[in-house]
C-alpha atoms as a PDB file:
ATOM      1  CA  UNK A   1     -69.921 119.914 159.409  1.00  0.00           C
ATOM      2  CA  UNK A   2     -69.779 117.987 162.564  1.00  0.00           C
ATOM      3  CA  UNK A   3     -71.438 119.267 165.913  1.00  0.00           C
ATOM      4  CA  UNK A   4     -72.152 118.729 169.141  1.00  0.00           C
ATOM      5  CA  UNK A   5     -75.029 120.104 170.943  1.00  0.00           C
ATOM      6  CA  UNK A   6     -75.487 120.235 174.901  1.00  0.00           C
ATOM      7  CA  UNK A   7     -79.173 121.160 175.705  1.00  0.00           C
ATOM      8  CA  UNK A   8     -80.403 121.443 179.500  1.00  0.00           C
ATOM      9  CA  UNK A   9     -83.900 122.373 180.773  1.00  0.00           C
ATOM     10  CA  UNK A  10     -84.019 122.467 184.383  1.00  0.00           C
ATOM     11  CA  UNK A  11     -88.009 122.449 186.025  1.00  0.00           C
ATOM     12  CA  UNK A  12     -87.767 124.483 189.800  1.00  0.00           C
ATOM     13  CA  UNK A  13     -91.136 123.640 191.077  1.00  0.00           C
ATOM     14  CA  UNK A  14     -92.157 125.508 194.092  1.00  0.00           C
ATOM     15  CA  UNK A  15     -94.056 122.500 195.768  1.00  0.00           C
ATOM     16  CA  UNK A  16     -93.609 118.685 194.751  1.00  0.00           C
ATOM     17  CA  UNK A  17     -94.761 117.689 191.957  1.00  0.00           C
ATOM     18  CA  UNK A  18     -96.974 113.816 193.094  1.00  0.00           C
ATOM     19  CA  UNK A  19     -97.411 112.825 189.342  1.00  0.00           C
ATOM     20  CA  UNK A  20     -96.260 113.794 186.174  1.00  0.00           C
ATOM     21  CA  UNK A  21     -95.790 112.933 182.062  1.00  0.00           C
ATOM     22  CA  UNK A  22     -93.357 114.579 179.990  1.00  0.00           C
ATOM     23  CA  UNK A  23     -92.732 114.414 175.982  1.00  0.00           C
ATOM     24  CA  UNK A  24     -89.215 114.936 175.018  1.00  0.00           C
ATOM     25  CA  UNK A  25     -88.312 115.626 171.307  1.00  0.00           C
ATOM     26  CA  UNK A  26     -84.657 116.044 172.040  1.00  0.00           C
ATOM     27  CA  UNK A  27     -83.198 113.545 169.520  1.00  0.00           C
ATOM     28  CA  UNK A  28     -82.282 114.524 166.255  1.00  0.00           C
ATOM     29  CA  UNK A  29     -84.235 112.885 163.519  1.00  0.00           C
ATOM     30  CA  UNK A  30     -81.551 111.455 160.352  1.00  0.00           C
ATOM     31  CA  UNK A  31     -82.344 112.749 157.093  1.00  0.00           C
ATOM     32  CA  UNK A  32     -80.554 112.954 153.416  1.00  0.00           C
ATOM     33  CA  UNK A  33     -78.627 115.626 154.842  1.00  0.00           C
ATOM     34  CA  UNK A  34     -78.256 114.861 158.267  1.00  0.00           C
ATOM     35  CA  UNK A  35     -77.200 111.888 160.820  1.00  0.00           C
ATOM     36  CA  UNK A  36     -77.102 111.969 164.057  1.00  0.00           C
ATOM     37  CA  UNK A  37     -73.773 110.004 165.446  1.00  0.00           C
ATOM     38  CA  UNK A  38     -74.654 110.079 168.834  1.00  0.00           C
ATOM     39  CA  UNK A  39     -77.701 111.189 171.331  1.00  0.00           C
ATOM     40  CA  UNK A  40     -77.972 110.727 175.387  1.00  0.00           C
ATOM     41  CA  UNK A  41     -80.828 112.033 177.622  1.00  0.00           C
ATOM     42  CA  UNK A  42     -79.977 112.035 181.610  1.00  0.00           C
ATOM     43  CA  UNK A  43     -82.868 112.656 183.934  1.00  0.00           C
ATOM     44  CA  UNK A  44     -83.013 113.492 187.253  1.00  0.00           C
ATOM     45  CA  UNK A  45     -85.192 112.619 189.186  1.00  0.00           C
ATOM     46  CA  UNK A  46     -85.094 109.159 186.585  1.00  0.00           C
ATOM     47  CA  UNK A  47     -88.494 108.470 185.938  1.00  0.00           C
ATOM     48  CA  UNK A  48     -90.996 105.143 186.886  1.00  0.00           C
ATOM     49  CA  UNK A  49     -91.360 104.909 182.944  1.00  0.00           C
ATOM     50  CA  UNK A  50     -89.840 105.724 180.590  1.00  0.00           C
ATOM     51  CA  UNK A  51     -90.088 104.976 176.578  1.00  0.00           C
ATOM     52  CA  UNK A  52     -88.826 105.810 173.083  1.00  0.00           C
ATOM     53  CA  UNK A  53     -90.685 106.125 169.994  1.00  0.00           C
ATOM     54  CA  UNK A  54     -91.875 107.762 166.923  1.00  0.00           C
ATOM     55  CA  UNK A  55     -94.482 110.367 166.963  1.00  0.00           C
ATOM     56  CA  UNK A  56     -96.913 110.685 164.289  1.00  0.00           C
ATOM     57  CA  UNK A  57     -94.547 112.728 162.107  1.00  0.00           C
ATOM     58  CA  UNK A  58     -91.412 110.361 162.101  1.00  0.00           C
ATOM     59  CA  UNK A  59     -89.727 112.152 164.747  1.00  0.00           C
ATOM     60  CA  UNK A  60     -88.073 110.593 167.366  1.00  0.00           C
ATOM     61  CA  UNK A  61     -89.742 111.127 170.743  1.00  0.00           C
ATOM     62  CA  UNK A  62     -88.827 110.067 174.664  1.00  0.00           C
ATOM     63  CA  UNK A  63     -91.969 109.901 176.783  1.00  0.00           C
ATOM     64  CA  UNK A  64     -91.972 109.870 180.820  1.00  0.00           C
ATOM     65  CA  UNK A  65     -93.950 108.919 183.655  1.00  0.00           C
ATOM     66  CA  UNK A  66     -92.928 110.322 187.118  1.00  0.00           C
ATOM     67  CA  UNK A  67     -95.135 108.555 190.068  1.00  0.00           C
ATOM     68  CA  UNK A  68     -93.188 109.710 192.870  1.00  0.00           C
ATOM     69  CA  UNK A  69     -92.927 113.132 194.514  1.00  0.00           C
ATOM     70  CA  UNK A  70     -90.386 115.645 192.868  1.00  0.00           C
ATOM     71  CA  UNK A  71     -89.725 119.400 193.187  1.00  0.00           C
ATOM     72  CA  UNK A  72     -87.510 119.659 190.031  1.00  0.00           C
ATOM     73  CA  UNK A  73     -86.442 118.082 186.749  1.00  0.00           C
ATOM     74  CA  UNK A  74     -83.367 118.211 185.561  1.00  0.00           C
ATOM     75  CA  UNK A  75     -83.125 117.040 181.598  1.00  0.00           C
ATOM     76  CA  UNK A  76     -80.013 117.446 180.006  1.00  0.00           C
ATOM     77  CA  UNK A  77     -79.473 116.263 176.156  1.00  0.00           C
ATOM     78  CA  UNK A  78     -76.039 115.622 174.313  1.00  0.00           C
ATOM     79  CA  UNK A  79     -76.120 115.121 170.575  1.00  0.00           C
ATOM     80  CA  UNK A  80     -73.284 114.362 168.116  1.00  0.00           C
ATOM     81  CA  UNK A  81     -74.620 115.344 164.435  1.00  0.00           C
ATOM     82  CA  UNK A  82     -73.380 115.558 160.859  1.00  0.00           C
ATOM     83  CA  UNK A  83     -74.775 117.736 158.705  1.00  0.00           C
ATOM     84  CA  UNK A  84     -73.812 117.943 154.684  1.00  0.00           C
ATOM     85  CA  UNK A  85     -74.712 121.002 152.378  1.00  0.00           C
ATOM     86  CA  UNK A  86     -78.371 120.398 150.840  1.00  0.00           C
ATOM     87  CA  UNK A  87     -78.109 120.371 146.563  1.00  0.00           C
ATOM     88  CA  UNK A  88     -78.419 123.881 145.883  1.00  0.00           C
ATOM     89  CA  UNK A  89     -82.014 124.896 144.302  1.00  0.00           C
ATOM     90  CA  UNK A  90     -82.848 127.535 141.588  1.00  0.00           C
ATOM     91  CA  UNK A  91     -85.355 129.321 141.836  1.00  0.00           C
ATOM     92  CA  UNK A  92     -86.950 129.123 138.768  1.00  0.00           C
ATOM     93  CA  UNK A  93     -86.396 125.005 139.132  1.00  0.00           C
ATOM     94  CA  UNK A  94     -89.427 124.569 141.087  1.00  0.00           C
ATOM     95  CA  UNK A  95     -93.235 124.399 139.451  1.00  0.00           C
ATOM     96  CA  UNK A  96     -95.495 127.742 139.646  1.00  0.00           C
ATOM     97  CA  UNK A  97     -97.159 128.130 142.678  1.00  0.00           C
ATOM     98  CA  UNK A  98    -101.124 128.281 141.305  1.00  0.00           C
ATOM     99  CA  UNK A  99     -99.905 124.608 140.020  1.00  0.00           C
ATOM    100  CA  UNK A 100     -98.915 122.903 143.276  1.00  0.00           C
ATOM    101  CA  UNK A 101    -101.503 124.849 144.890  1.00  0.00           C
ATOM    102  CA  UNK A 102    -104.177 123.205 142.442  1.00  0.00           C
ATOM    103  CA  UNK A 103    -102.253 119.998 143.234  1.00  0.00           C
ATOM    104  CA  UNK A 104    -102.793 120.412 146.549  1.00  0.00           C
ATOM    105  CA  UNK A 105    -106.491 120.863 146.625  1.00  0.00           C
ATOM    106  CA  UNK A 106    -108.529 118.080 147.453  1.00  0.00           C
ATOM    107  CA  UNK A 107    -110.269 117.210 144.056  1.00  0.00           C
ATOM    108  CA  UNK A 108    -111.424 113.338 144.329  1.00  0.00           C
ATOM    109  CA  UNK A 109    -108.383 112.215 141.658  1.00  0.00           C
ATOM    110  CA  UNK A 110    -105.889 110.297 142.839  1.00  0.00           C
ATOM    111  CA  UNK A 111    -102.406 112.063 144.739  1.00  0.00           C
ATOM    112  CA  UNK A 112     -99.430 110.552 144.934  1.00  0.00           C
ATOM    113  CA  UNK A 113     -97.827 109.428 148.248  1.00  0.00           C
ATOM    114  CA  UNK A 114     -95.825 112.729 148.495  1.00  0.00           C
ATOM    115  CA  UNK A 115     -98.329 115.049 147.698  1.00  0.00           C
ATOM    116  CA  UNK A 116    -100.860 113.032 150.378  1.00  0.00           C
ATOM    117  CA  UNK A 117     -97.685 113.648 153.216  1.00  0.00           C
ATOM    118  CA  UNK A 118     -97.673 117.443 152.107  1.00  0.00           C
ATOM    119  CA  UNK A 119    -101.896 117.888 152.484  1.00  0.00           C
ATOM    120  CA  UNK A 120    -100.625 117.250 156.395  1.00  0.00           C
ATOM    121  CA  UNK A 121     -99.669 120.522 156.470  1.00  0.00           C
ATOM    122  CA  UNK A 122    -101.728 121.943 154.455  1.00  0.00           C
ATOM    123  CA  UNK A 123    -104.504 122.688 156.988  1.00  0.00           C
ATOM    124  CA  UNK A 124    -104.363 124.942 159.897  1.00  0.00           C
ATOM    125  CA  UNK A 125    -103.459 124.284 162.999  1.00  0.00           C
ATOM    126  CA  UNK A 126    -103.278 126.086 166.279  1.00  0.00           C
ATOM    127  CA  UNK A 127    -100.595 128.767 166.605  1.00  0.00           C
ATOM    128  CA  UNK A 128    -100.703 128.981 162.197  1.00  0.00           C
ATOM    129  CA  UNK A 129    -104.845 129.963 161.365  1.00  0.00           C
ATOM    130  CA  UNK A 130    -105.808 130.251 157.586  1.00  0.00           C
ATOM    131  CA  UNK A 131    -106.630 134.043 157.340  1.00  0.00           C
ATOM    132  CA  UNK A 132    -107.353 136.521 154.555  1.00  0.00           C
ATOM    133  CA  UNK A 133    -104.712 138.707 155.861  1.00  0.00           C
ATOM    134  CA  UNK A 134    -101.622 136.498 155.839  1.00  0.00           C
ATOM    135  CA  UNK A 135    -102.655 135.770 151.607  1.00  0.00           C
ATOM    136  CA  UNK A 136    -103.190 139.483 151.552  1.00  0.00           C
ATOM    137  CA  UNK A 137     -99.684 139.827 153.099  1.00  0.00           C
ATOM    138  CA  UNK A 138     -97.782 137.689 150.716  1.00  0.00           C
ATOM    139  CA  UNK A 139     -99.499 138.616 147.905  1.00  0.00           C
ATOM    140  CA  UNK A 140     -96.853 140.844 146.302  1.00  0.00           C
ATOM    141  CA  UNK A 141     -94.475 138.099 146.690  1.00  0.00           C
ATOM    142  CA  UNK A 142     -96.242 135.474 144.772  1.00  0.00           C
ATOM    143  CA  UNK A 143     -96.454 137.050 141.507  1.00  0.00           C
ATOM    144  CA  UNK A 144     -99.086 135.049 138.308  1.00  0.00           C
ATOM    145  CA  UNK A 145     -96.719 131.874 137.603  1.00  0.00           C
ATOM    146  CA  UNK A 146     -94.167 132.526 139.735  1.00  0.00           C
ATOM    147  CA  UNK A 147     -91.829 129.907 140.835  1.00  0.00           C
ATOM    148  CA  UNK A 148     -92.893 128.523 144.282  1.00  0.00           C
ATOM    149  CA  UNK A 149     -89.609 128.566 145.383  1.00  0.00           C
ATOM    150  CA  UNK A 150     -88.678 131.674 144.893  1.00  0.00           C
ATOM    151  CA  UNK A 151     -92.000 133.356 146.319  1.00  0.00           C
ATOM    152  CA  UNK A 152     -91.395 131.680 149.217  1.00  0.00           C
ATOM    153  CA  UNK A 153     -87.815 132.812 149.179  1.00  0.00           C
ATOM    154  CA  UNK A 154     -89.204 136.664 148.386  1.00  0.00           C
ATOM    155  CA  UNK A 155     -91.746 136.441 151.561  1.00  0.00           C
ATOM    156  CA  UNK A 156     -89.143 135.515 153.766  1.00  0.00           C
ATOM    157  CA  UNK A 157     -87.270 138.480 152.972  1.00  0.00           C
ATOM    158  CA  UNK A 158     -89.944 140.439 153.274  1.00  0.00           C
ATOM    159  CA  UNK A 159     -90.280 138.789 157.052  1.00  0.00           C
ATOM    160  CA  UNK A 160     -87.180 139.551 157.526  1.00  0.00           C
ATOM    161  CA  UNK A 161     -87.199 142.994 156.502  1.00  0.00           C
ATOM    162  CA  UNK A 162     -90.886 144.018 158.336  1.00  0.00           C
ATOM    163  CA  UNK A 163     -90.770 142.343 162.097  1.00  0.00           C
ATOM    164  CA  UNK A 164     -88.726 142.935 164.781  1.00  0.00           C
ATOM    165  CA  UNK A 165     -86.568 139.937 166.257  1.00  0.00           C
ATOM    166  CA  UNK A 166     -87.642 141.078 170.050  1.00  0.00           C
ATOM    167  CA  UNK A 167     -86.531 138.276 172.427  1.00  0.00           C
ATOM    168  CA  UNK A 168     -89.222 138.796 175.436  1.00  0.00           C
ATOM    169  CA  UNK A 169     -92.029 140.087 173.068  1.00  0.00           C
ATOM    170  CA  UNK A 170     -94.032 136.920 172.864  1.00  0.00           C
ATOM    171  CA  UNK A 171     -93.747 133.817 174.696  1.00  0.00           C
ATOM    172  CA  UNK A 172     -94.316 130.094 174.067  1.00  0.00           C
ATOM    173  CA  UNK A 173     -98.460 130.790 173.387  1.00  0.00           C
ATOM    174  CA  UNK A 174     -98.118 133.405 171.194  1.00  0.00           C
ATOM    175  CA  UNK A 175     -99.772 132.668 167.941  1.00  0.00           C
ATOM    176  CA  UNK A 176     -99.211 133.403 164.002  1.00  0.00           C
ATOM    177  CA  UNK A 177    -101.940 136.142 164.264  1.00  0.00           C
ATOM    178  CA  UNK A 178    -100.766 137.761 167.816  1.00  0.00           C
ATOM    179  CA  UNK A 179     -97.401 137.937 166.327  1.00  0.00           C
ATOM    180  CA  UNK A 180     -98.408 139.480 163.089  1.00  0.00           C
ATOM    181  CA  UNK A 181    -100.116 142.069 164.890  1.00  0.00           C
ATOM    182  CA  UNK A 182     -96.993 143.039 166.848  1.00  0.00           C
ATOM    183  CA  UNK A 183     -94.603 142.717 163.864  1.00  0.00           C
ATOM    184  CA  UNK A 184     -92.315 141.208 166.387  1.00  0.00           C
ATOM    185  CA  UNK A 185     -91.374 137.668 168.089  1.00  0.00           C
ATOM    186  CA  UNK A 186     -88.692 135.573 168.175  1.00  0.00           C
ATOM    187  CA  UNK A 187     -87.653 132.096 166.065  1.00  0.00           C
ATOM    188  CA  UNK A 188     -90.902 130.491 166.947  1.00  0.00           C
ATOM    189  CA  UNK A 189     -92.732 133.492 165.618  1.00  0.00           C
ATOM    190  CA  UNK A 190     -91.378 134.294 162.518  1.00  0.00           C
ATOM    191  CA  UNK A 191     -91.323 130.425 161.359  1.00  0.00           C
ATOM    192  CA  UNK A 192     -95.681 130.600 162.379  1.00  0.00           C
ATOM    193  CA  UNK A 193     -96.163 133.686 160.395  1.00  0.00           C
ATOM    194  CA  UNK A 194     -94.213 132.671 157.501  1.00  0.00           C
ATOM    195  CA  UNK A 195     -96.224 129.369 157.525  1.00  0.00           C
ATOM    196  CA  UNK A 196     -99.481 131.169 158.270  1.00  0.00           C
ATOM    197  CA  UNK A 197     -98.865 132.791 155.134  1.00  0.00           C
ATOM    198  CA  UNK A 198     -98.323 130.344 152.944  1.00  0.00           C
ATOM    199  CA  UNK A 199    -100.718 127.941 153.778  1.00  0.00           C
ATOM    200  CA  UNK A 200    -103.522 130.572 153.706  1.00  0.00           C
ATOM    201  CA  UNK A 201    -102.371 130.843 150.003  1.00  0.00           C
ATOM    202  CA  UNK A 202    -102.866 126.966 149.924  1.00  0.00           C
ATOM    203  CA  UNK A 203     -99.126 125.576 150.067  1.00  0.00           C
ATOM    204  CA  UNK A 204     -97.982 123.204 152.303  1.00  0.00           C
ATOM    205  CA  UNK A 205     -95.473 123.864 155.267  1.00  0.00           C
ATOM    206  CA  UNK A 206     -94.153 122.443 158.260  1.00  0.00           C
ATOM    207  CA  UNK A 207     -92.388 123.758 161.520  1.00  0.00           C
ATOM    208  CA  UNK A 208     -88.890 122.602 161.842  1.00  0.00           C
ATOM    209  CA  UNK A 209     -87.088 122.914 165.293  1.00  0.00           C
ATOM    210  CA  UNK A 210     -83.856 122.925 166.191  1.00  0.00           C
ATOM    211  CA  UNK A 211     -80.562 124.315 166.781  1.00  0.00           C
ATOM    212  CA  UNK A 212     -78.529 127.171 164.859  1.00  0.00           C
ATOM    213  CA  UNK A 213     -74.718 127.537 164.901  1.00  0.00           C
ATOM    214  CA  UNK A 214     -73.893 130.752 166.960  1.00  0.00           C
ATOM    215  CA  UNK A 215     -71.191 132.329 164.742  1.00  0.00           C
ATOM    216  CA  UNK A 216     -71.830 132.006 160.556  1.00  0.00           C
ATOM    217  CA  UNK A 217     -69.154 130.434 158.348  1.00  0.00           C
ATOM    218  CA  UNK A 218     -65.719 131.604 158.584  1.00  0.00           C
ATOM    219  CA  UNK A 219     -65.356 135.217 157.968  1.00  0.00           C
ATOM    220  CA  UNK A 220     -68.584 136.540 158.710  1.00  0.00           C
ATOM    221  CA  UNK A 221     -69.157 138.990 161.048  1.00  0.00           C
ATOM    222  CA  UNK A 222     -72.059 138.745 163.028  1.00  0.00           C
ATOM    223  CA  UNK A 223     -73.884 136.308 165.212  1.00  0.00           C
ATOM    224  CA  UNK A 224     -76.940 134.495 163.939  1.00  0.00           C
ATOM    225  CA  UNK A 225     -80.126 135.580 165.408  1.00  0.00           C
ATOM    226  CA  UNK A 226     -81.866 132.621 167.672  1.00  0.00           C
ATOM    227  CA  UNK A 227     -78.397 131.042 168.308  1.00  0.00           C
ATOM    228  CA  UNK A 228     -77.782 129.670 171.783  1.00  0.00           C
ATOM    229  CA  UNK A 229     -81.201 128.580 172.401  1.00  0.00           C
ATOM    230  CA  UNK A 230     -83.724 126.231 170.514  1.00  0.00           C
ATOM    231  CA  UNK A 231     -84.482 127.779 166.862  1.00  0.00           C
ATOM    232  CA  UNK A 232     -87.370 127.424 164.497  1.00  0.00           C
ATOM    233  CA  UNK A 233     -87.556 127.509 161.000  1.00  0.00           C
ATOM    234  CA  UNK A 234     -89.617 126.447 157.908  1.00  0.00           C
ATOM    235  CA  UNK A 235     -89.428 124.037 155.460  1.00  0.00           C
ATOM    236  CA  UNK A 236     -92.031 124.134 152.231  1.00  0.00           C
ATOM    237  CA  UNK A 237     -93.167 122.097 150.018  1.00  0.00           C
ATOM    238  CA  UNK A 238     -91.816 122.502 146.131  1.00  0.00           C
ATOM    239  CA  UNK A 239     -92.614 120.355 143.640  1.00  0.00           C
ATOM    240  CA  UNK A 240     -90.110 118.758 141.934  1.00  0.00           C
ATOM    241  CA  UNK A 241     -87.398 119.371 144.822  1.00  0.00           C
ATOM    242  CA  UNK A 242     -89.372 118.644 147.299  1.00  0.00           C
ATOM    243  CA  UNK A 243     -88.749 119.986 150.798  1.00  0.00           C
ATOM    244  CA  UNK A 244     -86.737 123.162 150.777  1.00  0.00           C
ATOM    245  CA  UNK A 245     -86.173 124.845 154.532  1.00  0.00           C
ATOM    246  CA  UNK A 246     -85.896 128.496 154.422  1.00  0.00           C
ATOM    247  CA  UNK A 247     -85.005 130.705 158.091  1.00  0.00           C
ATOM    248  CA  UNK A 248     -87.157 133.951 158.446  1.00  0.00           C
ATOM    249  CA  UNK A 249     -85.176 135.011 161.338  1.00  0.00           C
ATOM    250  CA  UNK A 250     -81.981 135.512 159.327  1.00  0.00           C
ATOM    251  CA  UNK A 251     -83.249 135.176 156.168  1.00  0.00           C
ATOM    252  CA  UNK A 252     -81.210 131.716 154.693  1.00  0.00           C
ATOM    253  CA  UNK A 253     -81.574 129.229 153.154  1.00  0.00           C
ATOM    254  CA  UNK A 254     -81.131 126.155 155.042  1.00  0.00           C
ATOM    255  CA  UNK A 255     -77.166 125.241 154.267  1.00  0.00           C
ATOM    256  CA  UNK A 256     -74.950 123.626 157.238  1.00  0.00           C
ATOM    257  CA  UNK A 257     -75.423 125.430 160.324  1.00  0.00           C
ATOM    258  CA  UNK A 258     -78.537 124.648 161.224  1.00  0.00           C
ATOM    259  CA  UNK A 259     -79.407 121.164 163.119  1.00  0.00           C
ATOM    260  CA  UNK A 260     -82.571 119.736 162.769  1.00  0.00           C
ATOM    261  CA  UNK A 261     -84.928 117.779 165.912  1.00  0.00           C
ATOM    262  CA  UNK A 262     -88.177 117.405 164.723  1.00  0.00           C
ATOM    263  CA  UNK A 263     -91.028 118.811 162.456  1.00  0.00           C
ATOM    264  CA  UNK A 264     -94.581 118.852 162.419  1.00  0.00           C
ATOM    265  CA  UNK A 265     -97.599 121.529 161.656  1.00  0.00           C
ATOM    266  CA  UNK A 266     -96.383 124.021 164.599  1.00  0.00           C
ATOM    267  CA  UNK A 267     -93.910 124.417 168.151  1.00  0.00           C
ATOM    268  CA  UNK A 268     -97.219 122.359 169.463  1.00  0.00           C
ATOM    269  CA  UNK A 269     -96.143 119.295 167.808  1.00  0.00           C
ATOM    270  CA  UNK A 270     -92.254 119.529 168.293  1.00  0.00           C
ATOM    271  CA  UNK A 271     -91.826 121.636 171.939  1.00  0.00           C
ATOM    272  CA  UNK A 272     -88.479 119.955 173.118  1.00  0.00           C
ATOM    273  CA  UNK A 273     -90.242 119.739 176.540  1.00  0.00           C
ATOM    274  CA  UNK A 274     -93.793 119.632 177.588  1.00  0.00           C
ATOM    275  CA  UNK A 275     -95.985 117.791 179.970  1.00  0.00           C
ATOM    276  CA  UNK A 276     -98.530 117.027 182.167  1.00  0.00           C
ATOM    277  CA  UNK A 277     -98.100 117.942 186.154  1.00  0.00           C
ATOM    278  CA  UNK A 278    -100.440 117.159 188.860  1.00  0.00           C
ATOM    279  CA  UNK A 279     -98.832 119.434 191.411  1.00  0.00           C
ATOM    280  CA  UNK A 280     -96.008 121.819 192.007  1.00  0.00           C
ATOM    281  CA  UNK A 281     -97.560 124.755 192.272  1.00  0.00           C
ATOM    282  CA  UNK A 282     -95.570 127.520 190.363  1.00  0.00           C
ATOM    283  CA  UNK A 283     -92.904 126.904 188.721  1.00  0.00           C
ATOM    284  CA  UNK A 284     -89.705 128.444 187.071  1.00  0.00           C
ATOM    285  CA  UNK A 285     -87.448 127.285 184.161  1.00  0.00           C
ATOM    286  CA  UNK A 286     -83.767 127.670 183.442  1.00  0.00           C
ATOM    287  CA  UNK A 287     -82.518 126.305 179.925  1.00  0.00           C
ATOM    288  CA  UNK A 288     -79.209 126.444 178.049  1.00  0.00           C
ATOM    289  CA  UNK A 289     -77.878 125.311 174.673  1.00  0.00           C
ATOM    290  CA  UNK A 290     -74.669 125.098 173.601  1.00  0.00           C
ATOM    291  CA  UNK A 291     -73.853 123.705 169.787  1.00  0.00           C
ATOM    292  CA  UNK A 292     -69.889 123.739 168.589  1.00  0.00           C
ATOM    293  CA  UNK A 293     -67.998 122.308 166.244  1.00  0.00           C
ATOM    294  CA  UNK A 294     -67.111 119.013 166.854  1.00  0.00           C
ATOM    295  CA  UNK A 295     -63.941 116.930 165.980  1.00  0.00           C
ATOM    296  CA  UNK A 296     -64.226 113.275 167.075  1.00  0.00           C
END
């Protein structure tokens, strides 16, 4: 499938802004299953610096510098992307979980190159926290030599099933254990339970952002939940397949409608759009995504 994606944040500030730096992570990152075609970022105001380059996790990242008074920010992002169906992956094709979670655990041997990316995110980090209750949580879907794959498929149903998709329940700070305790949230939520929960059984994880095709594949009848805005999901790590990307929110596996931006440990690593303001007093922000099929 072919798409193009229109993404635009606009920043109202209610006094100018004198100085400012902002981190974009608006350009599609390429992949075995995805290549981005074609990507332009218009600014305005356009900024005293500007500069394009790879974050610590691969992804493709714009940074700005704004040195001259502004009362709003208009960024507007359009993408042309291909994305090609993933190999399909069985289940029972992946290793048990108790092994890669052994392989995982720091043990002074040697780890391969892959394994070493995978301890990354591993770990905590700020919106996912290693707690007793997310194991406790998952436990019933991560039976004694189970494949990983599919108890990570089983606890995403079960995500799926339990919490509420509640747009205007949490916001952009809410955290893996704030949303747990609601059993509610949005994309953003769902993806930081779901990797709260495995990594507190000592898997590995990472926070994929994104875009979601509105409508499903011809035929279906519903709208996707998390469509016309940013969307989250989760990829995990399953030995031998490697990276497999599962979506709480609707409960899929990752196919073609979903376009990938960026990935790291949590929304903290990949926001689309934050920064740094000296000035500006409050603020409000408008943003809108769009993502169709494209013919060239």
């Amino acid at each position: 499938m072919r798409y193009s994606v229109r993404h635009e944040t606009v920043y109202h500030y209610g006094g100018n802004v004198a100085h400012s730096h902002q981190l974009l992570h608006l350009s599609p990152r390429d992949s075995a299953n995805q290549r981005c075609h074609s990507r332009s970022i218009i600014l305005e105001p356009q900024p005293s610096s500007r500069r394009e380059d790879l974050d610590a996790f691969g992804n493709l990242a714009t940074r700005l510098e704004y040195d001259l008074p502004h009362d709003r920010l208009e960024v507007l992002a359009e993408i042309g992307v291909e994305v090609s169906a993933p190999p399909q992956a069985p289940d029972g094709a992946t290793q048990p979980w108790e092994q890669v979670r052994d392989a995982l655990t720091y043990s002074g041997k040697p780890m391969s190159a892959e394994y070493l990316d995978a301890c990354r995110f591993r770990m905590e980090s700020s919106y996912a926290k290693l707690k007793q209750v997310f194991t406790d949580y998952g436990a019933d879907c991560f039976a004694v030599g189970a494949p990983l794959l599919a108890g990570a498929q089983a606890l995403m149903h079960k995500l799926h099933r339990e919490f509420a998709y509640a747009p205007g329940s949490t916001d952009i700070r809410t955290s893996a254990v704030e949303a747990f305790a609601a059993r509610r949230g949005v994309c953003q939520d769902f993806a930081h339970v779901m990797i709260a929960c495995l990594r507190s059984r000592g898997l590995a994880a990472r926070y994929v952002s994104g875009y979601l095709r509105t409508k499903a594949s011809p035929g279906a009848d519903a709208a996707r939940l998390g469509a016309d805005a940013s969307h989250a999901w989760v990829a995990v790590f399953a030995p031998p397949l490697g990276w497999i990307e599962l979506d709480p929110t609707n409960a899929l596996v990752i196919d073609q409608e979903h376009v990938a931006l960026a990935w790291g440990r949590d929304f903290g690593d990949v926001s689309p759009l934050r920064g740094v303001i000296l000035g500006g007093g409050a603020h409000s922000l408008e943003v809108g995504v769009e993502l169709r099929p494209w013919t060239p």
